[in-house]
Protein backbone atom coordinates (compact mmCIF):
# COMPACT_ATOMS: atom_id res chain seq x y z
CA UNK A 1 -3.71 -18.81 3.97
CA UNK A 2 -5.53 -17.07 1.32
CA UNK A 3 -4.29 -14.00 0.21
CA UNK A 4 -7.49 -11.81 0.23
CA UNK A 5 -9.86 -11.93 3.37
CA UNK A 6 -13.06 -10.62 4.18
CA UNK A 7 -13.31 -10.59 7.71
CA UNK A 8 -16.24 -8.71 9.77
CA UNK A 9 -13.83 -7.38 12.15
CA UNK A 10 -10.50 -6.88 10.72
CA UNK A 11 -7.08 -6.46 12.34
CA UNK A 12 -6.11 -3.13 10.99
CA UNK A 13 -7.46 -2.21 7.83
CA UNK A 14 -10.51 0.07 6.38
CA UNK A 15 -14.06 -0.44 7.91
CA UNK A 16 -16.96 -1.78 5.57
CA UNK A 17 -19.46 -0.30 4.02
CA UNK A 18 -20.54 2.98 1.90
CA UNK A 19 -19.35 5.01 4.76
CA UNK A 20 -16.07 3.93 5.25
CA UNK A 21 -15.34 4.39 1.68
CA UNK A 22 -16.32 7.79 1.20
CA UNK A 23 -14.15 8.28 4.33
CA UNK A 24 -10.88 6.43 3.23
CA UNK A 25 -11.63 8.65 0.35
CA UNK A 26 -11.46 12.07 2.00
CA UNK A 27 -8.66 10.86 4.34
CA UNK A 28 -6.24 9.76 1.80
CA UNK A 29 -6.53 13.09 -0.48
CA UNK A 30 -5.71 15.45 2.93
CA UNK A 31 -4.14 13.04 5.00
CA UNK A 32 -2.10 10.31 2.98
CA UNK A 33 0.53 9.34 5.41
CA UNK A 34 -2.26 8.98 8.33
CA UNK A 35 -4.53 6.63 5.75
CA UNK A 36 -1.41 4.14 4.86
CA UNK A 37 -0.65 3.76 8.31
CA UNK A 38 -4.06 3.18 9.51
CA UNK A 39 -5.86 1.57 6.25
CA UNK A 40 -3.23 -0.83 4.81
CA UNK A 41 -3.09 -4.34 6.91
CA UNK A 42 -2.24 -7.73 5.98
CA UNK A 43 -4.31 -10.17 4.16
CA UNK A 44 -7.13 -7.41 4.15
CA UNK A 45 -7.22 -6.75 0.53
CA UNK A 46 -11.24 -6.77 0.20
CA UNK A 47 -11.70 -2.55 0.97
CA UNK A 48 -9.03 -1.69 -1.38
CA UNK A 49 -10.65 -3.75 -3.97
CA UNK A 50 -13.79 -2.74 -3.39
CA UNK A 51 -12.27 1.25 -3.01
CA UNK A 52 -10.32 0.68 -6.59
CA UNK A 53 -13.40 -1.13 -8.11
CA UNK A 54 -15.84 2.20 -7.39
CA UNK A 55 -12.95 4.40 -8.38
CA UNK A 56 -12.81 3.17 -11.65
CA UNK A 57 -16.71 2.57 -12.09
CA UNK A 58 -16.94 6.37 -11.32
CA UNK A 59 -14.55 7.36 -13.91
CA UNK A 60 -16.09 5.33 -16.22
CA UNK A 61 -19.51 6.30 -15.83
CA UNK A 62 -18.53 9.85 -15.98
CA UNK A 63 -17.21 9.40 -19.76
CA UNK A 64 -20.11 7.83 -20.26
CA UNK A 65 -22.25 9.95 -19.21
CA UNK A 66 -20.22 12.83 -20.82
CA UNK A 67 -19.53 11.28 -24.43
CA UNK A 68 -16.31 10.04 -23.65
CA UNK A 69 -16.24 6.18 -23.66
CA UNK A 70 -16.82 4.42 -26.99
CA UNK A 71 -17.89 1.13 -26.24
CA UNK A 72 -18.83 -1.47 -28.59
CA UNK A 73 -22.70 -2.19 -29.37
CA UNK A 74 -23.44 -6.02 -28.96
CA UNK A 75 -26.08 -6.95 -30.67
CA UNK A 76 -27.61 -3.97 -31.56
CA UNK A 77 -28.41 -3.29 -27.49
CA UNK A 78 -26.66 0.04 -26.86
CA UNK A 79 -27.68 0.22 -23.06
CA UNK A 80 -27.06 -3.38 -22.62
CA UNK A 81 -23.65 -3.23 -23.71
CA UNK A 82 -22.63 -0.46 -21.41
CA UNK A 83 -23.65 -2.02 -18.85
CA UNK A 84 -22.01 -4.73 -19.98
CA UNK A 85 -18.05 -2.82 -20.56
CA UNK A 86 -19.18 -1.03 -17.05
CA UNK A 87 -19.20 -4.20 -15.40
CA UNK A 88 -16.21 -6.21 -17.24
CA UNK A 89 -14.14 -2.85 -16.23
CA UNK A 90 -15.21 -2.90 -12.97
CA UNK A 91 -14.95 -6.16 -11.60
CA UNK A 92 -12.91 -8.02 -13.83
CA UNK A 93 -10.33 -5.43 -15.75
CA UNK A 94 -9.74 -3.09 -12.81
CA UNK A 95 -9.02 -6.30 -10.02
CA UNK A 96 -6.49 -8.15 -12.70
CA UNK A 97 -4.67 -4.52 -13.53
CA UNK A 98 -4.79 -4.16 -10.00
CA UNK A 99 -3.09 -7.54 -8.59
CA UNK A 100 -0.34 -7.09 -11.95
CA UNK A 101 0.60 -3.42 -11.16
CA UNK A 102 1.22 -4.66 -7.10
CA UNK A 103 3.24 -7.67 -8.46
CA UNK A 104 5.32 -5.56 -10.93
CA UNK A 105 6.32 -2.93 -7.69
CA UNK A 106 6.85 -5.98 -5.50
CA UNK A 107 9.22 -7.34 -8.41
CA UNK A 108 11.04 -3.69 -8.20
CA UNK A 109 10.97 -3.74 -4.03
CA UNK A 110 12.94 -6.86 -3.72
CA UNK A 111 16.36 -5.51 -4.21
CA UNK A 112 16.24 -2.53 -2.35
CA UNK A 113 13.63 -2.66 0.47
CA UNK A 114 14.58 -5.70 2.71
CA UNK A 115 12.04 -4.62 5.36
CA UNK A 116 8.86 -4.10 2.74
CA UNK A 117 5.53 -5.05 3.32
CA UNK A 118 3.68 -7.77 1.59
CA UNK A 119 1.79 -8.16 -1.74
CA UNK A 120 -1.15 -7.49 -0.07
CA UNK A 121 -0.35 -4.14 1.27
CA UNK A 122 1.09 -3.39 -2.14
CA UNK A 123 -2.77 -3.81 -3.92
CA UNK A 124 -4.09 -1.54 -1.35
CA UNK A 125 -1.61 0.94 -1.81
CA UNK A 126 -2.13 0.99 -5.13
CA UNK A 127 -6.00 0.85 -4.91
CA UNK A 128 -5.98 3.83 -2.43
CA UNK A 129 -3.72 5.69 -4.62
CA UNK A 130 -6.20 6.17 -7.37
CA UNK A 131 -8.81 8.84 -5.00
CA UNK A 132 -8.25 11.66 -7.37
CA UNK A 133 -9.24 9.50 -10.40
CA UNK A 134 -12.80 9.69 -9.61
CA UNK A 135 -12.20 13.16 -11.83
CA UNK A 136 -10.41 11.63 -14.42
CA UNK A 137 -13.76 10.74 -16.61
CA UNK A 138 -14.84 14.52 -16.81
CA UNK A 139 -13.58 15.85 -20.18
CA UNK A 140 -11.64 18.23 -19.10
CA UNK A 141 -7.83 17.21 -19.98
CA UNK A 142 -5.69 19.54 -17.74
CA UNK A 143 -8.41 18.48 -14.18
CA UNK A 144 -7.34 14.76 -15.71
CA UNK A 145 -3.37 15.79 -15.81
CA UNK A 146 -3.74 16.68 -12.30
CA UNK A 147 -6.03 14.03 -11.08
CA UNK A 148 -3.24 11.41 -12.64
CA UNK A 149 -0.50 13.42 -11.18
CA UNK A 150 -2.16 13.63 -7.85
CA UNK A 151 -2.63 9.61 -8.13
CA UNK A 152 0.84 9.34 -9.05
CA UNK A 153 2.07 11.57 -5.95
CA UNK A 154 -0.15 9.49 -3.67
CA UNK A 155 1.15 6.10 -5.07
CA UNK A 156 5.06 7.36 -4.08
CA UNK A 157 4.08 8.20 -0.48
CA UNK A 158 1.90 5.28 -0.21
CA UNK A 159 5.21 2.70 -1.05
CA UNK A 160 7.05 5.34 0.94
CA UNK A 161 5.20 4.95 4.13
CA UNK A 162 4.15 1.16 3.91
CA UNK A 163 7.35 -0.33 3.00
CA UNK A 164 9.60 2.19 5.09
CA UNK A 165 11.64 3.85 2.28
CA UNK A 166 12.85 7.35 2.18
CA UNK A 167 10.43 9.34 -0.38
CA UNK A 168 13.56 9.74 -2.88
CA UNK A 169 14.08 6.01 -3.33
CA UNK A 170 9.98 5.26 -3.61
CA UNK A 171 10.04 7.82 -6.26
CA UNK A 172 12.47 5.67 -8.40
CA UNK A 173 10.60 2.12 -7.26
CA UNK A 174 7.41 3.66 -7.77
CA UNK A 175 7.82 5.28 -11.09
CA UNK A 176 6.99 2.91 -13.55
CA UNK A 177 4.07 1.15 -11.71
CA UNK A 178 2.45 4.70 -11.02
CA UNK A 179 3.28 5.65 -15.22
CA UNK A 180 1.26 2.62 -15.83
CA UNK A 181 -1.34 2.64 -13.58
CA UNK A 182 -2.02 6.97 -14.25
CA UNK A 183 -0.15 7.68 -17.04
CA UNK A 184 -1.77 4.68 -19.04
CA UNK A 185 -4.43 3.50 -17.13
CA UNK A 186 -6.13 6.82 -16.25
CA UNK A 187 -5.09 8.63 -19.36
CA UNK A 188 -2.37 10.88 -17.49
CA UNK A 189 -0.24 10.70 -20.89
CA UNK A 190 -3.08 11.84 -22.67
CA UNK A 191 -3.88 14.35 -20.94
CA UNK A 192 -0.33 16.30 -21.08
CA UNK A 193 -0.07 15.50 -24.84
CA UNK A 194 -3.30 17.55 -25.14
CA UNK A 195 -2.56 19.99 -22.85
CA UNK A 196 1.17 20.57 -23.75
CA UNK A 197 1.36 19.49 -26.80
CA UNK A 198 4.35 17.18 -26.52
CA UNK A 199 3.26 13.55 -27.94
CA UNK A 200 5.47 10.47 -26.92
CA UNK A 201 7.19 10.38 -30.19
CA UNK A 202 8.86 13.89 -28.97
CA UNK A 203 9.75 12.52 -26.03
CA UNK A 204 11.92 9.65 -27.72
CA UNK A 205 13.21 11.98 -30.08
CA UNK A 206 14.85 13.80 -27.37
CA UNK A 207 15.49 10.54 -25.40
């Protein structure tokens, strides 16, 4: 069976469509627990793709828009070539970051969750996790702190929920996925060195 389906009617799982995603969006910021239960299904990776795909094409477009992204010129056709980065970000970076992140936590699952969910459910956790990112384009460094801590919050109770682990124990399983994924990914890092002034090399130091 393949591991991704697109189905028109889905067992379990988001609804399609421009809709659904602006209200897996909403739900998942107010009402994470109720969105993991009712979103995440097996084998019905497609909405969490496509929610993760727009996530990341808003945040992108926003430092864009805003003077934030450098992207290289090819060929000496500046609009061309952001669309271009928009697109390789969006439907080829993002999905691969995606699938590596899930396969990572599922590598850190095995030991101590004997009743977890699949792969699958992992990517959509994952992929719903990153709602607050939308922000994380605007240049404003302490909104993008707490748009990557929000992300990173979501992520724990998203492993907590679908792959029945107390919140403690998907706060150690979760932690270096979600440092990658928000901390790296989104900037998070970033973000706190500029707003606290503590760079990584002070964090070793004290490490």
């Amino acid at each position: 069976m393949a591991v991704t389906q697109w189905v028109e009617n889905p067992t379990g799982g988001r609804d399609r469509g421009p809709v659904a995603l602006a209200r897996a969006w909403g739900e998942v910021l107010v009402r994470p627990r109720r969105l993991f239960r009712s979103a995440v299904a097996p084998a019905d990776q497609a909405p969490g793709l496509v929610f993760a795909a727009t996530v990341v094409f808003v945040e992108e477009v926003t430092r864009v828009l805003t003077g934030g992204a450098a992207y290289p010129v090819l060929g000496n056709r500046p609009t061309a070539s952001v669309l271009f980065w928009l697109a390789l970000a969006t439907v080829l970076v993002a999905p691969a970051a995606l699938h590596l992140t899930a396969a990572l936590q599922t590598v850190l699952l095995i030991p101590f969750a004997p009743d977890r969910a699949g792969v699958s459910e992992t990517v959509q956790v994952i992929a719903y996790a990153g709602a607050p990112c939308v922000f994380a384009g605007l240049p404003f460094p302490k909104l993008r702190l707490v748009a990557a801590t929000y992300g990173a919050a979501l992520l724990v109770v998203g492993v907590s929920e679908v792959h029945e682990l107390s919140l403690p124990r998907a706060v150690g399983l979760a932690g270096l996925p979600a440092a990658l994924v928000f901390g790296y990914g989104f900037r998070g890092f970033a973000a706190l060195s500029t707003v606290t002034g503590i760079t990584w090399t002070d964090v070793t130091a004290l490490l």
